[in-house]
Protein backbone atom coordinates (compact mmCIF):
# COMPACT_ATOMS: atom_id res chain seq x y z
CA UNK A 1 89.34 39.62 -159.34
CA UNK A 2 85.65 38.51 -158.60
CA UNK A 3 84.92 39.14 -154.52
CA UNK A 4 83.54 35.61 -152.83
CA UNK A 5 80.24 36.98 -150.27
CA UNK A 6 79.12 33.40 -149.63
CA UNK A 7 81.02 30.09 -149.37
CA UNK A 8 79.00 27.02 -149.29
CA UNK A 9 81.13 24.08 -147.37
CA UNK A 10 80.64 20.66 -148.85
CA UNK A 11 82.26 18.68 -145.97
CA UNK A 12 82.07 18.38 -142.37
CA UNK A 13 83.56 17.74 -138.79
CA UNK A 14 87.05 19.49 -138.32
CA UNK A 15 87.45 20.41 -141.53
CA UNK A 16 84.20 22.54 -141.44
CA UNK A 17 84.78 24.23 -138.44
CA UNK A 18 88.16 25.43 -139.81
CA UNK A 19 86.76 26.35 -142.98
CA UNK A 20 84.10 28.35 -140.78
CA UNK A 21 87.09 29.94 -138.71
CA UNK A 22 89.04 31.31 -141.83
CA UNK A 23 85.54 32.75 -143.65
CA UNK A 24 84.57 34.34 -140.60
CA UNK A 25 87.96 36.49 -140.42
CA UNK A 26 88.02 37.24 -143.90
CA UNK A 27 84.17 38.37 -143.73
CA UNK A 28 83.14 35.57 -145.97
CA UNK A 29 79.47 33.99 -144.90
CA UNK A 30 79.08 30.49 -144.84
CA UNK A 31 76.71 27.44 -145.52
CA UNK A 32 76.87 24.52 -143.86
CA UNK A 33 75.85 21.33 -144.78
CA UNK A 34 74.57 18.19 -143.04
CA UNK A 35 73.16 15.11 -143.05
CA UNK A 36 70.22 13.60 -140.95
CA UNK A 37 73.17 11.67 -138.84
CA UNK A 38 75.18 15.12 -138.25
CA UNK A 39 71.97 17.11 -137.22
CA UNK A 40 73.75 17.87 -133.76
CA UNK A 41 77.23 18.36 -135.05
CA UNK A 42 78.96 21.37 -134.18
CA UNK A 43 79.49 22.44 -137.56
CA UNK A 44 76.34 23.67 -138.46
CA UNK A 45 75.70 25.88 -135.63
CA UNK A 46 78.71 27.90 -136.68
CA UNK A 47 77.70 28.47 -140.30
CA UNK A 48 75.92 31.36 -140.97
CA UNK A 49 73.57 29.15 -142.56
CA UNK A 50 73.22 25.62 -142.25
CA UNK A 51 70.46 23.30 -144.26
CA UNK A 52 70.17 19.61 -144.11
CA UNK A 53 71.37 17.81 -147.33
CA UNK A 54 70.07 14.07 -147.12
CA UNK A 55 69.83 11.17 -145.01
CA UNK A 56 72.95 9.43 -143.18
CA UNK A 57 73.80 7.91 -146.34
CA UNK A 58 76.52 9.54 -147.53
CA UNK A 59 75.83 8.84 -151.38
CA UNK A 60 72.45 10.62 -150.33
CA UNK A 61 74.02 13.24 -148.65
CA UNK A 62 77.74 14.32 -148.88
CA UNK A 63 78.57 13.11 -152.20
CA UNK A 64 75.04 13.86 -153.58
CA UNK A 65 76.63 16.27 -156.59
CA UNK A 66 72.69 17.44 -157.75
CA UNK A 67 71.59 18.54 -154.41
CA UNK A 68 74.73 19.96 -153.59
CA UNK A 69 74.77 22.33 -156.32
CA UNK A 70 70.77 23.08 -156.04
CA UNK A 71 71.68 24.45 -152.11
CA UNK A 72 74.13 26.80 -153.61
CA UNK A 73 72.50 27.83 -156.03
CA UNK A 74 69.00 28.43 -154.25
CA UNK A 75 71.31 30.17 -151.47
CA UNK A 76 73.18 32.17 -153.67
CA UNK A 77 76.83 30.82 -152.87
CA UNK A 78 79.72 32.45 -154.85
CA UNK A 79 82.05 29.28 -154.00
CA UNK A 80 81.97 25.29 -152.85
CA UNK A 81 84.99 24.92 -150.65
CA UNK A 82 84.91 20.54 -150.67
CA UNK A 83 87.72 20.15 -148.22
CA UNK A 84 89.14 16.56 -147.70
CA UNK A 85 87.34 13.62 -148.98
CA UNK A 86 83.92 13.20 -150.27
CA UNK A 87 84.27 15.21 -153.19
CA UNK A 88 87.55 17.01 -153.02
CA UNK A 89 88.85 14.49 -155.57
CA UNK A 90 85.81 14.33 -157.71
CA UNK A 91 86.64 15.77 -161.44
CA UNK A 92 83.02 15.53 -162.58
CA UNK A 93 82.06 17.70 -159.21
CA UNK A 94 84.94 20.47 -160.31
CA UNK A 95 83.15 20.51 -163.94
CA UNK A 96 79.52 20.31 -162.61
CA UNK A 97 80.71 23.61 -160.35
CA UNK A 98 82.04 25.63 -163.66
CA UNK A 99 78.99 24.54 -165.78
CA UNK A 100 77.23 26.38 -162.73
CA UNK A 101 79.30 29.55 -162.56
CA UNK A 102 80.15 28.82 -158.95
CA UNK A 103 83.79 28.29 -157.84
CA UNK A 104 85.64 25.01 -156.97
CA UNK A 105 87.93 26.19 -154.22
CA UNK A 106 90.81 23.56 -155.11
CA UNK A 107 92.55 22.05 -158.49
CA UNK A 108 90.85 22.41 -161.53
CA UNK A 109 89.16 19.25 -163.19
CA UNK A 110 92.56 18.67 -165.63
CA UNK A 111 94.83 18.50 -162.45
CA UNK A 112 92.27 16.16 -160.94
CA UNK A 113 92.18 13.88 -163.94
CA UNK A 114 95.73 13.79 -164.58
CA UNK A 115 97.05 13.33 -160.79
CA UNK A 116 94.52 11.81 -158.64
CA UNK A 117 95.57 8.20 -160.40
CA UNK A 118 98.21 7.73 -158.87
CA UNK A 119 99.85 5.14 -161.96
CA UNK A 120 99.03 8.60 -163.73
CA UNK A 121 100.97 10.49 -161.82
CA UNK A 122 103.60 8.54 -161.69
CA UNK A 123 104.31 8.78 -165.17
CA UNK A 124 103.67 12.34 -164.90
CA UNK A 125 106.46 12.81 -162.42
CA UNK A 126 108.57 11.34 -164.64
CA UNK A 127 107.47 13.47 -167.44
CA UNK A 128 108.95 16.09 -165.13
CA UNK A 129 112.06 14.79 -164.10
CA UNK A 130 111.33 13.77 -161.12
CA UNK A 131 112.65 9.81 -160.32
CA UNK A 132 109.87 7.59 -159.22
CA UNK A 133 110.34 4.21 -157.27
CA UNK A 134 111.35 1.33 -159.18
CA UNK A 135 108.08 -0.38 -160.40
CA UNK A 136 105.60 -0.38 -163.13
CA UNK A 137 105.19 1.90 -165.87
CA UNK A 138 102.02 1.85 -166.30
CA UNK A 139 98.65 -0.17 -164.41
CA UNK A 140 99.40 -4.03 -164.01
CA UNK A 141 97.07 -5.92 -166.99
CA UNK A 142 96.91 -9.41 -164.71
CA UNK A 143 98.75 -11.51 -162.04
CA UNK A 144 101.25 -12.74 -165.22
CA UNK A 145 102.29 -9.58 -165.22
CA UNK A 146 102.68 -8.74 -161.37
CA UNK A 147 104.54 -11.67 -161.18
CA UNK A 148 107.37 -10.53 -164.71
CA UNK A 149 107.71 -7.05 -162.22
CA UNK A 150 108.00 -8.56 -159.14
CA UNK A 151 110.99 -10.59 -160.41
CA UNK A 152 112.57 -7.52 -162.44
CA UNK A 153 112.31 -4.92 -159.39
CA UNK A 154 113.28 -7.36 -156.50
CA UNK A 155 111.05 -8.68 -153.42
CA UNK A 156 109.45 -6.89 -151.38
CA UNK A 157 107.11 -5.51 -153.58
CA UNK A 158 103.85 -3.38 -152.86
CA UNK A 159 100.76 -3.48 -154.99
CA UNK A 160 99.03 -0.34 -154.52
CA UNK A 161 95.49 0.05 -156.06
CA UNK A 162 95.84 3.13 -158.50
CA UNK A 163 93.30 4.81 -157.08
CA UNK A 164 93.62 4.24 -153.82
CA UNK A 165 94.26 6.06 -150.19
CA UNK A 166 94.64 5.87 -146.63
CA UNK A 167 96.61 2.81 -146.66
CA UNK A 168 93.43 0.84 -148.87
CA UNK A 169 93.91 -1.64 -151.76
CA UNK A 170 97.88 -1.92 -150.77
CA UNK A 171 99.00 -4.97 -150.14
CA UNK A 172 103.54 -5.80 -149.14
CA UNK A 173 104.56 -9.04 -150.78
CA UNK A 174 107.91 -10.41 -149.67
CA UNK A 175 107.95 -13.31 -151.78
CA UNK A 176 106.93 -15.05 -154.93
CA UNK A 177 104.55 -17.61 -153.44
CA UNK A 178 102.24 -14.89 -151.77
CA UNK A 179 102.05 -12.31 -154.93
CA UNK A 180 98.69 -13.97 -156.53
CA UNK A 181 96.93 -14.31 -153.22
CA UNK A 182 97.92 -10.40 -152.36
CA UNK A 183 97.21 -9.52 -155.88
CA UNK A 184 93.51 -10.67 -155.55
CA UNK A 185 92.88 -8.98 -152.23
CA UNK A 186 94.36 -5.81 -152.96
CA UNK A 187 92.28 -5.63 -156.67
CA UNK A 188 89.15 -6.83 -154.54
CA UNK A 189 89.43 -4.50 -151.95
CA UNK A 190 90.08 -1.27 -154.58
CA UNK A 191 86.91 -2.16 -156.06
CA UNK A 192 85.30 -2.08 -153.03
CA UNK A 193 86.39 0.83 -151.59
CA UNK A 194 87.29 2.80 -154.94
CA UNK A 195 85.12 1.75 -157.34
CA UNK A 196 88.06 0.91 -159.70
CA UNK A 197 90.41 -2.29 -159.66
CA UNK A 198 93.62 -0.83 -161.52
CA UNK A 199 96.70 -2.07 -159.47
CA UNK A 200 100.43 -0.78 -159.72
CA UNK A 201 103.50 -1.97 -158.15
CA UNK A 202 106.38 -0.02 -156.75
CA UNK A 203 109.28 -1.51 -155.16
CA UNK A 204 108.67 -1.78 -151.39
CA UNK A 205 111.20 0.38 -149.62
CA UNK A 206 111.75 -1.07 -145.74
CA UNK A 207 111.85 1.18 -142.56
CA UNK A 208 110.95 4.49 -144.09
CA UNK A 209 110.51 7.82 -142.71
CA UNK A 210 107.46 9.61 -144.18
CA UNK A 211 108.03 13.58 -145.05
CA UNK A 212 105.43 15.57 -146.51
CA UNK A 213 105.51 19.20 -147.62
CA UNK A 214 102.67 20.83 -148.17
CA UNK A 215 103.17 23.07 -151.45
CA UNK A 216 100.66 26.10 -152.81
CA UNK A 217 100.37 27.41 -156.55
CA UNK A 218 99.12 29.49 -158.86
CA UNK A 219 97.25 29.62 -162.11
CA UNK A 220 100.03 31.93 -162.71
CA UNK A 221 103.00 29.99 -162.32
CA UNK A 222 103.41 30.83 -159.06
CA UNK A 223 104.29 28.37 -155.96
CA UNK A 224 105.35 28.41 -152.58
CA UNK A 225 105.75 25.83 -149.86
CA UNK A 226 104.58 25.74 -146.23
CA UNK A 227 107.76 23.41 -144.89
CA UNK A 228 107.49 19.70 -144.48
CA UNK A 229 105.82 17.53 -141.55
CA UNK A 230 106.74 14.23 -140.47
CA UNK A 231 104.10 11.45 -140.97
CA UNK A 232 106.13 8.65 -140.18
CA UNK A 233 104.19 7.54 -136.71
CA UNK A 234 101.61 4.89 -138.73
CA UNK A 235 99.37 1.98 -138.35
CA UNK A 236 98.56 -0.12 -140.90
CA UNK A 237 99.79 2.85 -143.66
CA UNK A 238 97.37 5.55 -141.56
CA UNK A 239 99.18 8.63 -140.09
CA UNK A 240 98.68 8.85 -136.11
CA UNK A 241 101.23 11.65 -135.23
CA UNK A 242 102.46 14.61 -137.02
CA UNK A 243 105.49 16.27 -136.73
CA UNK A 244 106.60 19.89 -138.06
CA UNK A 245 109.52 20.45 -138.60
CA UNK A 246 111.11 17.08 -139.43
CA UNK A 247 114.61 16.29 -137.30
CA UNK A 248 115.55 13.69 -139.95
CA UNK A 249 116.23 15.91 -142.45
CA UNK A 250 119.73 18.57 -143.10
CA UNK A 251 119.64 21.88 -144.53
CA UNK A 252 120.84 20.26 -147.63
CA UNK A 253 118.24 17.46 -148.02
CA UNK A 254 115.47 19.81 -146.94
CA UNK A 255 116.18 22.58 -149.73
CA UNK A 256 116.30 19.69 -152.40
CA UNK A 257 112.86 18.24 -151.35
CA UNK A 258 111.39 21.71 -151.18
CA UNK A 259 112.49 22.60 -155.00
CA UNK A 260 111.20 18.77 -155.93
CA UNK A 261 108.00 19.74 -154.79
CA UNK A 262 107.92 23.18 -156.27
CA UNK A 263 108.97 21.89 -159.68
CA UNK A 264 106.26 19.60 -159.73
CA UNK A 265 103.70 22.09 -158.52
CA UNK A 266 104.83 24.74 -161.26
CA UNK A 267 103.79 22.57 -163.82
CA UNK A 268 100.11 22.02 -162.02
CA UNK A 269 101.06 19.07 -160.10
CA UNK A 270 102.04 17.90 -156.72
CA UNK A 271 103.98 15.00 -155.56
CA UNK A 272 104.75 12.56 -152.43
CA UNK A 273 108.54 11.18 -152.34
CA UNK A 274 110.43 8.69 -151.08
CA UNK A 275 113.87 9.55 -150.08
CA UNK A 276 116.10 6.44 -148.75
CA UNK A 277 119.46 5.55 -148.26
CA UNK A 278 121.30 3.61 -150.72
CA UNK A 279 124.24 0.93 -150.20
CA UNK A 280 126.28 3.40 -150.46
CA UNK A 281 125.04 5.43 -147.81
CA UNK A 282 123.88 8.22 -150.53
CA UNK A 283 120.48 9.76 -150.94
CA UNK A 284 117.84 10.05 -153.02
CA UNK A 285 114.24 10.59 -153.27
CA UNK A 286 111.48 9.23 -155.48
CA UNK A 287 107.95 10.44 -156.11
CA UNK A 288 105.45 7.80 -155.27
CA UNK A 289 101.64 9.93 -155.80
CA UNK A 290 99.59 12.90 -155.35
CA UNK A 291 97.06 13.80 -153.27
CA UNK A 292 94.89 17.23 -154.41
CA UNK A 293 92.76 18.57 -152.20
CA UNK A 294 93.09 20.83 -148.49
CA UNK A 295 94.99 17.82 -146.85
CA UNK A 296 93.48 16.54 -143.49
CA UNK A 297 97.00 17.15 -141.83
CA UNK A 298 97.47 20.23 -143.30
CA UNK A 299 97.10 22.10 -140.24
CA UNK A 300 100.22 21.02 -139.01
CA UNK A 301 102.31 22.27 -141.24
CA UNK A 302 100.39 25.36 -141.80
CA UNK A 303 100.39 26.54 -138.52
CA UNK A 304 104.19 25.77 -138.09
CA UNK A 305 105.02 28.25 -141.40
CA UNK A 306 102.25 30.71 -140.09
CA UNK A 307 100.03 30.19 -142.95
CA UNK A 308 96.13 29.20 -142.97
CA UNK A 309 95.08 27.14 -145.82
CA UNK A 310 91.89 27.70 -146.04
CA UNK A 311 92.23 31.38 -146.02
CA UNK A 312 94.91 30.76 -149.03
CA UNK A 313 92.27 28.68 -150.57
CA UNK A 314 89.57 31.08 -150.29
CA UNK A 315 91.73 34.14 -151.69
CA UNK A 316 92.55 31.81 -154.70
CA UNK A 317 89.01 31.50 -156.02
CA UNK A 318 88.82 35.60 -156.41
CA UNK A 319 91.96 34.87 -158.71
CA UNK A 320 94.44 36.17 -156.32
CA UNK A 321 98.43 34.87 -156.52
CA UNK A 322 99.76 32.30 -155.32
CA UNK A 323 96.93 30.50 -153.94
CA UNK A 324 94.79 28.69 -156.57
CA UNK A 325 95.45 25.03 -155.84
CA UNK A 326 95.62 23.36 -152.35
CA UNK A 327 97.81 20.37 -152.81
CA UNK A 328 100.55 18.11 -150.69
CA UNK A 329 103.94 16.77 -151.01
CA UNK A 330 104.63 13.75 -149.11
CA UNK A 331 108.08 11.88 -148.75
CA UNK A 332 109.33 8.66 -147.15
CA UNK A 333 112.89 8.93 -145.41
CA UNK A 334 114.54 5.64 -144.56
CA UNK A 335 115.93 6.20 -141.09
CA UNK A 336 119.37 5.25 -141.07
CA UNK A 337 120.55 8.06 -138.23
């Protein structure tokens, strides 16, 4: 199990600071990096080190992959700990790391691949046995074939863009007339903001509560989960309140979202969920996408099961149990009670 001395940080703000926090107490030294815009930020007064990494621009700075890895390298850094954003999600970042013998803190470039589309991981959760949300199979060709979906699943629909997040390139259509319009802004807007137009469709479930549990595994096989939060205070598909533990769920429904999330996670995965009610009053969840990185919430659910994530993360790069991949379970509760 290789010892970590030196942990360079590839993030900032909150994130950082808590990353800093957790190093500090498990006598881990840290770099911090920061752009010409974040010269006064807190974050890199705490590091042990701190060294600026580009201009404001953060394709210069943050997401700059070469001068990333040059800094940890020329400082020596056993590990890159990306937390959320920037490149957290970045496959060719996780490969660039191991071509470097330095440690990616978080899920390895095949999880990244295979989960962070979240058409992908769709059909990967159904690989599993895990139901999904009535909707596409796989990513929508064209607006011919939106339209063939939309009528087979029932309005409302949503058109999510498959690589998509924080409530970008989704788009609710609640009938037939407004799918092509919809169609087009939520393709343009996922190229803008993702780089990639692939759209899916799911069917749109009304008044939901959203659930997540945040879930830890192992390269081992191991996994264990850090209880559930409730997400469901939104604007505009953006969390603004956080919740742990959820009041809208029983012992009964709790236990079966918890081994949902583990199954998933066993097999290298992690899933968000949708759990409604039906006509008949009875429930049941569907998996709707992943998300695989240190989430930006994570904090609340961590600190309500007693766990820090970052210090989890941290012991996982040595190769320790139990703590190689930092990932998140979300679900959607339709609040009937």
């Amino acid at each position: 199990m290789k010892t970590l001395n030196k942990i360079l940080i590839a993030n900032r703000g909150d994130i950082a600071v808590r990353i800093i926090r957790t190093c500090r107490e498990m006598g881990i030294k840290t770099v911090a990096i920061y752009s010409d815009a974040d010269r006064d930020c807190i974050h890199r007064f705490l590091a042990d080190e701190s060294i600026c990494i580009g201009p404001g621009n953060i394709a210069k700075s943050y997401n700059n992959i070469d001068n990333i890895l040059y800094i940890a390298e020329k400082l020596e850094c056993d590990a890159i700990h990306p937390g959320f954003g920037f490149l957290s999600e970045n496959p060719e970042f996780v490969r660039r790391c191991k071509e470097k013998n330095i440690i990616f803190i978080g899920p390895s470039e095949e999880q990244m691949v295979l989960m962070g589309d979240k058409s992908k991981a769709r059909s990967t959760m159904q690989k599993l046995g895990v139901p999904v949300v009535p909707g596409s199979k796989t990513v929508l060709k064209d607006k011919e074939e939106a339209k063939k979906m939309a009528e087979k699943i029932g309005y409302p629909v949503m058109i999510k863009a498959s690589a998509g997040g924080g409530g970008r390139g989704m788009r609710i259509v609640h009938q037939a007339e407004g799918l092509e319009k919809s169609f087009e802004i939520a393709k343009s807007e996922a190229i803008s903001y993702f780089k990639n137009g692939d759209l899916y469709m799911e069917k749109f479930i009304q008044n939901p509560r959203h659930i997540e549990v945040q879930v830890f595994g192992d390269k081992f096989g191991n996994a264990i989960h850090l209880g559930e939060r409730d997400c469901s205070m939104q604007r505009r598909n953006q969390k603004m309140i956080e919740e742990s533990p959820s009041c809208y769920l029983n012992d009964e429904e709790r236990k079966g979202l918890y081994e949902s999330a583990l199954k998933a996670v066993k097999d290298g995965e992690d899933l968000e969920v949708i759990k409604k009610a039906t006509e008949e009053l009875t429930q049941e969840f569907y998996a709707i996408s992943s998300k695989m990185y240190a989430d930006a919430q994570g904090a609340a659910g961590a600190q309500g099961a007693g766990f820090d994530q970052n210090n989890m993360g941290g012991n996982a790069g040595t190769g320790a149990t139990h703590d190689d991949n930092v990932v998140d379970a979300d679900f959607e509760v339709k609040d009937d009670k």
